[in-house]
C-alpha atoms as a PDB file:
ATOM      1  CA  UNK A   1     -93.833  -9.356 147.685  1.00  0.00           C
ATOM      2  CA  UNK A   2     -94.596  -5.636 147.413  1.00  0.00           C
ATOM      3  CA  UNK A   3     -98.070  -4.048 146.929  1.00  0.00           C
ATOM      4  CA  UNK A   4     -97.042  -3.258 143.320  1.00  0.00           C
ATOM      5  CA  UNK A   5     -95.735  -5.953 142.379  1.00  0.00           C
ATOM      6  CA  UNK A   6     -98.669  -8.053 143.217  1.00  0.00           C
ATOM      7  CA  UNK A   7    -100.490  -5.263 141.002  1.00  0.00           C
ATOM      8  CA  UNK A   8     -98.350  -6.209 137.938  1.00  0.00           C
ATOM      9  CA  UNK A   9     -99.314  -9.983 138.341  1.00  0.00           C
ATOM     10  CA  UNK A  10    -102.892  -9.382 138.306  1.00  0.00           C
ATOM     11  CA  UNK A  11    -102.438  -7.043 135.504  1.00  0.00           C
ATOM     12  CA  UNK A  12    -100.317  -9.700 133.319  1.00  0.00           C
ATOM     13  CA  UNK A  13    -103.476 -12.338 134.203  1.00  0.00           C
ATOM     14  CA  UNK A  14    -105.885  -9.744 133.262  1.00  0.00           C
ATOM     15  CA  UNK A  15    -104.085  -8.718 129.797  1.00  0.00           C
ATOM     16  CA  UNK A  16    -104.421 -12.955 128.886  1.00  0.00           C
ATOM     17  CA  UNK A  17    -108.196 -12.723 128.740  1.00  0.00           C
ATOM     18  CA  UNK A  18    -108.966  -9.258 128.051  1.00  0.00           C
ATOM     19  CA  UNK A  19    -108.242  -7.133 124.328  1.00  0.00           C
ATOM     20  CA  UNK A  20    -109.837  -5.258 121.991  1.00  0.00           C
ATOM     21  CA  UNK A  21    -110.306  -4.308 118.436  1.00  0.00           C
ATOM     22  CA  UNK A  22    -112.000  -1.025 116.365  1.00  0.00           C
ATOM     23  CA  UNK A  23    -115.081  -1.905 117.384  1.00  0.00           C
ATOM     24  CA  UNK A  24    -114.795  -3.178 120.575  1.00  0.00           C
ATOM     25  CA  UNK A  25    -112.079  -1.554 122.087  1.00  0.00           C
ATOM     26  CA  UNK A  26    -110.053  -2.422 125.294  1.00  0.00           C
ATOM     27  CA  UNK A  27    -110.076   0.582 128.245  1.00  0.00           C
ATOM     28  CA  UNK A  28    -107.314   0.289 130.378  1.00  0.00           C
ATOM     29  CA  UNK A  29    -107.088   1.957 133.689  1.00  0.00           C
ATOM     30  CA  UNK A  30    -104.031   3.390 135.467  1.00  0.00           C
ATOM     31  CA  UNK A  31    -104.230   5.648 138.684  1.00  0.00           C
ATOM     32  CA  UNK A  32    -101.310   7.263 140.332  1.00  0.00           C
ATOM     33  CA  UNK A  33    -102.413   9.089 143.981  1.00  0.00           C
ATOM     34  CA  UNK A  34    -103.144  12.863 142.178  1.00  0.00           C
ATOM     35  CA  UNK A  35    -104.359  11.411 138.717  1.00  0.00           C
ATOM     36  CA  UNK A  36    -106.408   9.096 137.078  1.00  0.00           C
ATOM     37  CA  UNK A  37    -106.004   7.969 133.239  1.00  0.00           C
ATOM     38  CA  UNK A  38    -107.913   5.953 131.220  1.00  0.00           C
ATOM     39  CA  UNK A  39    -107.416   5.002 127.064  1.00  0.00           C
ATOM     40  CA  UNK A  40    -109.322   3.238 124.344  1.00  0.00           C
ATOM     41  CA  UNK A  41    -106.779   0.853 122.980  1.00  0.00           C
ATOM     42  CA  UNK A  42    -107.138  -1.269 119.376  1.00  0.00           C
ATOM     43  CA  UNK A  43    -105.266  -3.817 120.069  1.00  0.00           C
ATOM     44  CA  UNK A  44    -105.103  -5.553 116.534  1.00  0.00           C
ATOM     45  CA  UNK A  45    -104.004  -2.661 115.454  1.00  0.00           C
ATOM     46  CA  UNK A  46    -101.895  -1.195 118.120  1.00  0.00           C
ATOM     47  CA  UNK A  47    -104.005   2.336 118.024  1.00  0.00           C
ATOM     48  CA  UNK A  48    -105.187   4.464 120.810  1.00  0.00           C
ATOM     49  CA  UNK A  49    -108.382   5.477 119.538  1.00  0.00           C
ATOM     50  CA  UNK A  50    -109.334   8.247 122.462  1.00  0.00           C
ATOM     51  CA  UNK A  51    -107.859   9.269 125.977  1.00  0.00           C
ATOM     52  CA  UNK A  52    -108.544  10.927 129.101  1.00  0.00           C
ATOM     53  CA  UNK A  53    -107.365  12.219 132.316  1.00  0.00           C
ATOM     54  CA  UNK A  54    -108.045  13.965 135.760  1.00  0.00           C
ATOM     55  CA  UNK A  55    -105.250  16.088 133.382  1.00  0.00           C
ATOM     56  CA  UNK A  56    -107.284  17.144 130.433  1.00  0.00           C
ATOM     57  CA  UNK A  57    -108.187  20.519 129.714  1.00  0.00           C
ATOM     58  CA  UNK A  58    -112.068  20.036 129.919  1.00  0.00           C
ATOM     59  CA  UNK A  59    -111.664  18.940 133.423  1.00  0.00           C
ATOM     60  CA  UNK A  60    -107.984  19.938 134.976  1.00  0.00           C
ATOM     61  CA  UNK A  61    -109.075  19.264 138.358  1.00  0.00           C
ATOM     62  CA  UNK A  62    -106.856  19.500 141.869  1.00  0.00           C
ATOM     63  CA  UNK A  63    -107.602  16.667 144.042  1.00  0.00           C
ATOM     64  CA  UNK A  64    -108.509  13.334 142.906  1.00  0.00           C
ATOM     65  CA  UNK A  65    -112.127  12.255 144.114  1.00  0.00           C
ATOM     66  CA  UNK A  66    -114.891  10.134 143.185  1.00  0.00           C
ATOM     67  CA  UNK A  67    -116.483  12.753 141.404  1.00  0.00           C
ATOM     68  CA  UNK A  68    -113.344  13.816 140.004  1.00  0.00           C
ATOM     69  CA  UNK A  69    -113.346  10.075 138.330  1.00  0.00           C
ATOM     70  CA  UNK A  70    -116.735   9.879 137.282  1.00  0.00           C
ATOM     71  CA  UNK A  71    -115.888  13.404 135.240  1.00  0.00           C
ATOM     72  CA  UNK A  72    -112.642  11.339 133.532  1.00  0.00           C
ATOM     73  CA  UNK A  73    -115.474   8.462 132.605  1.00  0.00           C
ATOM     74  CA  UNK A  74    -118.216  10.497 131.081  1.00  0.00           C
ATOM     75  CA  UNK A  75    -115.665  12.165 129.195  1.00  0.00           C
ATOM     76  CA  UNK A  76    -114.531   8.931 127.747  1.00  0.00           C
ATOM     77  CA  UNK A  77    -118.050   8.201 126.975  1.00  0.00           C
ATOM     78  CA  UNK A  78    -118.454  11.422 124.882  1.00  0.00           C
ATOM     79  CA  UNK A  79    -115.001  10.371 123.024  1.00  0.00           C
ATOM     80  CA  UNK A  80    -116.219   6.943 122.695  1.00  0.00           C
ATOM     81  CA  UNK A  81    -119.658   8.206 121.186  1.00  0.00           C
ATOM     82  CA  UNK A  82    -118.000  10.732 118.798  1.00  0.00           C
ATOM     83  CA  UNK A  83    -116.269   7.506 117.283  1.00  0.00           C
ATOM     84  CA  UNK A  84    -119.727   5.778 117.141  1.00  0.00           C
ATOM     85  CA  UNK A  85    -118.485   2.603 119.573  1.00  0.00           C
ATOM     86  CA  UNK A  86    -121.315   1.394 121.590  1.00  0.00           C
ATOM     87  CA  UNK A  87    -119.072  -1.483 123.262  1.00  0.00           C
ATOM     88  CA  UNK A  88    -116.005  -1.786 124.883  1.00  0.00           C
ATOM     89  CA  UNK A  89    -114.136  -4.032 127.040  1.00  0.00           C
ATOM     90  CA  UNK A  90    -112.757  -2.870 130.517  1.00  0.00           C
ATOM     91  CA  UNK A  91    -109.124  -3.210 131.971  1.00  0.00           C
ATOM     92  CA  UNK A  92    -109.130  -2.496 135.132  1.00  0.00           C
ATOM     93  CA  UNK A  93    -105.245  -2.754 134.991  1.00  0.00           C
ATOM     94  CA  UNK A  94    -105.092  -4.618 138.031  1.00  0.00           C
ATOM     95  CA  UNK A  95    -106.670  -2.013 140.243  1.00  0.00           C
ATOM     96  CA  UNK A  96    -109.529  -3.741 142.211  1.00  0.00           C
ATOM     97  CA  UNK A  97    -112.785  -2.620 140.906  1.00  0.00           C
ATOM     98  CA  UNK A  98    -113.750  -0.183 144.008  1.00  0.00           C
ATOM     99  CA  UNK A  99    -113.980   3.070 144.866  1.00  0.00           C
ATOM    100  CA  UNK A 100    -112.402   6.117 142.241  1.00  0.00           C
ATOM    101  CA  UNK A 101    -112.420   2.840 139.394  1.00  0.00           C
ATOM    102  CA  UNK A 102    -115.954   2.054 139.604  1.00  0.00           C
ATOM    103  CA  UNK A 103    -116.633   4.947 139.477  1.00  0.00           C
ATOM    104  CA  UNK A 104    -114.858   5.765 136.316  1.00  0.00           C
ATOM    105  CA  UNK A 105    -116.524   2.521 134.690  1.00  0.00           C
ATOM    106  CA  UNK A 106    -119.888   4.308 136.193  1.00  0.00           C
ATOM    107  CA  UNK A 107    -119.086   7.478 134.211  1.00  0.00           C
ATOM    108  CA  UNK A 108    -118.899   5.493 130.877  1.00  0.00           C
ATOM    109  CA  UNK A 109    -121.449   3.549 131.412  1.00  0.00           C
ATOM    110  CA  UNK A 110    -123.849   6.378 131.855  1.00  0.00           C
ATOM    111  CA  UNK A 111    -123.104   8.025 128.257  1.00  0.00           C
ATOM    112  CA  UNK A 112    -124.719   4.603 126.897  1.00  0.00           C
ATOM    113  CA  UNK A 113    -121.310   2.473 126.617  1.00  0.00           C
ATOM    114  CA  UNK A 114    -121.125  -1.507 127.108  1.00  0.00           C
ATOM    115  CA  UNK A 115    -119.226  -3.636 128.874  1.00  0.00           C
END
């Protein structure tokens, strides 16, 4: 079984347990090797509520790092606060929580967000 493939599975076990609603919204995760993305998701209602990226214009950096992650997550935070949610619920999207996704979940979790 590929690498990727064994991604997906923990990904489909994760998405069982894990969802969120307006006030409690789900952040999923996805990192490709230059980027790193992360999105509020309402899941009762099938909304995105906020986004960011290693690709958005307040940050628009070159390489991913660590830092460049943390960035992505305290930009979240500030979207998150702007649409007064205090809690969320994290989706790591099968990624093992290490490394450039902790420190994204860091990043949030510093501008006073839950999970």
């Amino acid at each position: 079984m590929r690498k990727s493939d064994q991604r997906l599975k923990r990904k489909v076990r994760i998405r069982k347990k894990v969802y969120g609603d307006s006030n409690k919204p789900r952040l999923a995760v996805y990192k490709s090797n230059k980027n790193i993305y992360v999105q509020a998701i309402d899941d009762l209602n099938h909304t995105t509520i906020g986004s960011a990226s290693t690709l958005s214009k307040e940050l628009k950096v070159e390489r991913l790092t660590i830092d460049a992650a943390k960035k992505v997550g305290e930009l979240m935070g500030d979207i998150l606060n702007k649409n007064k949610i205090e809690e969320a619920v994290f989706d790591r999207g099968g990624y093992i929580y290490h490394g450039r996704v902790k420190a994204l979940a860091d990043g949030i979790r510093e501008k006073g967000i839950k999970f």
